[in-house]
C-alpha atoms as a PDB file:
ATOM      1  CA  UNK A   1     141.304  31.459 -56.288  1.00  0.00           C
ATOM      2  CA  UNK A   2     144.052  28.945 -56.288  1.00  0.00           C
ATOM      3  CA  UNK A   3     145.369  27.008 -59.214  1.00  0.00           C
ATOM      4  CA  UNK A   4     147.396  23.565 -59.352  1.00  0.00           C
ATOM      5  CA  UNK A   5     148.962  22.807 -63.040  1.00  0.00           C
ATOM      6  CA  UNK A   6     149.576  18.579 -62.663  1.00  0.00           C
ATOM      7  CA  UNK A   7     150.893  16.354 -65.369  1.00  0.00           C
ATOM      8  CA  UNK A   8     150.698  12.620 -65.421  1.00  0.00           C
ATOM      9  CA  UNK A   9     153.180  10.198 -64.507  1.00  0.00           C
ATOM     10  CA  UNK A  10     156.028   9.557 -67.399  1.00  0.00           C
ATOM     11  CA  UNK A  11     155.060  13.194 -69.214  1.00  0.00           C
ATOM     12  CA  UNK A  12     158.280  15.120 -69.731  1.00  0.00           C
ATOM     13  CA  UNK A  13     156.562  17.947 -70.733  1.00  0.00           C
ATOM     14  CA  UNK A  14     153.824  19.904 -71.129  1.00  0.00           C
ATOM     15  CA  UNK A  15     152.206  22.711 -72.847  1.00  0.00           C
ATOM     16  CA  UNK A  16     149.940  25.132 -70.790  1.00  0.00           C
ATOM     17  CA  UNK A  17     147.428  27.744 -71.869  1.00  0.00           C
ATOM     18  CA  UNK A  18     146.177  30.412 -69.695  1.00  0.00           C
ATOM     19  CA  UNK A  19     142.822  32.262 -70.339  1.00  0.00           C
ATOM     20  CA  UNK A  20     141.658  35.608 -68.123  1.00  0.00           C
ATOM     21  CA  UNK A  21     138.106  36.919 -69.465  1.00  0.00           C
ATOM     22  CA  UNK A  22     136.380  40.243 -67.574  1.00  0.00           C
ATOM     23  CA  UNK A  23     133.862  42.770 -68.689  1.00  0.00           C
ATOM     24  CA  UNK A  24     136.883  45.019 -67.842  1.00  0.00           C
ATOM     25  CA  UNK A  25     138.497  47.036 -70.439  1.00  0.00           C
ATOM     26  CA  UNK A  26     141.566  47.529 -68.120  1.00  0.00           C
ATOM     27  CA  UNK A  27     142.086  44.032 -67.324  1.00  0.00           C
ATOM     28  CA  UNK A  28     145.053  43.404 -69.768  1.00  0.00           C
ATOM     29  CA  UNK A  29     146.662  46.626 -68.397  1.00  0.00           C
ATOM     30  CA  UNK A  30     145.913  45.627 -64.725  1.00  0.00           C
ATOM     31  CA  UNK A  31     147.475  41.943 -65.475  1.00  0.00           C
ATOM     32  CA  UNK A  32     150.428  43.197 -67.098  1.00  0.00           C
ATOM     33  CA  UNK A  33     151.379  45.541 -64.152  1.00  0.00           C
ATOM     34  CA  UNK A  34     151.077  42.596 -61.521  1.00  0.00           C
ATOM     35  CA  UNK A  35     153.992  40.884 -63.424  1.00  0.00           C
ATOM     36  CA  UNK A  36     155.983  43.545 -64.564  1.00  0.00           C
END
């Protein structure tokens, strides 16, 4: 699924929170190995 992370005109900054959720135990583990 894609994503798109916008901010309004004038904004200088922003602050963004990312949340995964799974039924998978392994899914911090799996996460963590995409990125290094």
């Amino acid at each position: 699924m894609g994503h798109a992370y916008v901010v309004g005109e004038g904004c200088e900054e922003a602050l963004v929170l990312g949340v995964c959720s799974s039924a998978d135990d392994g899914l911090m583990d799996s996460l963590m190995s995409l990125h290094g």
